[in-house]
Protein backbone atom coordinates (compact mmCIF):
# COMPACT_ATOMS: atom_id res chain seq x y z
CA UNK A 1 -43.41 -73.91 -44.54
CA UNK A 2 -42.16 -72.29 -40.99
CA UNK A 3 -44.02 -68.57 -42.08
CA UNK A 4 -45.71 -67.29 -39.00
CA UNK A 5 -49.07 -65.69 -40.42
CA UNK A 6 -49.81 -62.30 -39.82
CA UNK A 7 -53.30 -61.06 -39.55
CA UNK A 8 -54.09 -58.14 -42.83
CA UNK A 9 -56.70 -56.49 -39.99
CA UNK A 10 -54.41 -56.30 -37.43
CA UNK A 11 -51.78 -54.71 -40.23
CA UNK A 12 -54.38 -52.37 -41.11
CA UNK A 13 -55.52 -51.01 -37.68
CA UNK A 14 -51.55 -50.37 -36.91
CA UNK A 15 -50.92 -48.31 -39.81
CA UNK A 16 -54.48 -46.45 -39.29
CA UNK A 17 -53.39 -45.89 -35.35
CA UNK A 18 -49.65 -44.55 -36.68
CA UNK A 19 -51.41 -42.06 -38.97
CA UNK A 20 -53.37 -40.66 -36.04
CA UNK A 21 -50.07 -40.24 -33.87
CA UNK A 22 -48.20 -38.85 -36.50
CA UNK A 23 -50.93 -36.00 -37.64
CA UNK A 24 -52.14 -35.59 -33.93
CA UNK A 25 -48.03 -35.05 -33.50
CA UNK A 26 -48.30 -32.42 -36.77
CA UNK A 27 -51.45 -30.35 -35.45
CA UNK A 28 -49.85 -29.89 -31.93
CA UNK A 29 -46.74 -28.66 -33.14
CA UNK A 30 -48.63 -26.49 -35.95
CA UNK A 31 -50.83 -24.94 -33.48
CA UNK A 32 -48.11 -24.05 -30.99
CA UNK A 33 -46.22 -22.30 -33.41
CA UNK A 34 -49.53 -20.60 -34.40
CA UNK A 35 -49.22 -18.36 -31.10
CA UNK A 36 -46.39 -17.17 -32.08
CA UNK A 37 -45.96 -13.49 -33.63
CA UNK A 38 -43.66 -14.39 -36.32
CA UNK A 39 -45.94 -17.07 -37.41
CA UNK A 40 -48.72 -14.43 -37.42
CA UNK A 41 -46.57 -12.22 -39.75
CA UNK A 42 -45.81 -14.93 -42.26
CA UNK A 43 -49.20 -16.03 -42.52
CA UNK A 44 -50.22 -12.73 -42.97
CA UNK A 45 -47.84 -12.26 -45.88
CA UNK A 46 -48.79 -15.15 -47.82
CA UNK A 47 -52.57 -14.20 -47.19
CA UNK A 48 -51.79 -10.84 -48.76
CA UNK A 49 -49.92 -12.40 -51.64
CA UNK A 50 -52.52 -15.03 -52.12
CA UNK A 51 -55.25 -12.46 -52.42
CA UNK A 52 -53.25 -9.90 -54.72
CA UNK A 53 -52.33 -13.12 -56.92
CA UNK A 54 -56.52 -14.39 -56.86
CA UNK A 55 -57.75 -10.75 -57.41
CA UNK A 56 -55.14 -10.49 -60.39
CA UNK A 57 -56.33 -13.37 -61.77
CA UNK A 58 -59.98 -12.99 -61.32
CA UNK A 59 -58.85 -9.63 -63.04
CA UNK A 60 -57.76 -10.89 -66.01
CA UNK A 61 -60.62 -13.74 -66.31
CA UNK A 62 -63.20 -11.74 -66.28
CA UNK A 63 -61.65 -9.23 -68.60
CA UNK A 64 -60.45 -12.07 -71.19
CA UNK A 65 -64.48 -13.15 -71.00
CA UNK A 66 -65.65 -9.40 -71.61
CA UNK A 67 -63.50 -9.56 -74.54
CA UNK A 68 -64.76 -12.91 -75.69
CA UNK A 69 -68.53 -12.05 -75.53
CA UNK A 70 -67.70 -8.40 -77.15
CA UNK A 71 -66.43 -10.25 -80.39
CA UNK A 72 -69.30 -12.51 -80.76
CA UNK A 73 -71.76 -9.90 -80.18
CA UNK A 74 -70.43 -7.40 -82.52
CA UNK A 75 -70.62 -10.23 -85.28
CA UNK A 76 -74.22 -9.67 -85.60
């Protein structure tokens, strides 16, 4: 009987405006410790590992496929 009522909209644009801070917040801090050298040599790492790990299994795709189409062509 007493509840105050709260407007949804007004809910809404609050949580929308705390989601900017907080990822604004994020980016800053990201980007400030992208400057740095040892952030440079991590990322660096896990690019080389990522591309090893792709090119392995881009490797073994295309191989498993060569395989596949050599068994139903030699069916003839």
């Amino acid at each position: 009987m007493f509840k105050k009522k709260v407007d949804k909209s007004i809910s809404k644009f609050d949580k929308i405006i705390t989601w900017f801070i907080i990822w604004w917040a994020l980016a800053s801090i990201f980007w400030a410790a992208s400057k740095t050298s040892t952030w440079k040599k991590t990322l660096n790492k896990w690019l080389n590992i990522f591309k090893r790990v792709s090119v392995f299994s881009l490797h073994i795709c295309w191989k498993t496929a060569l395989k596949v189409i050599n068994i139903f062509k030699f069916k003839k």
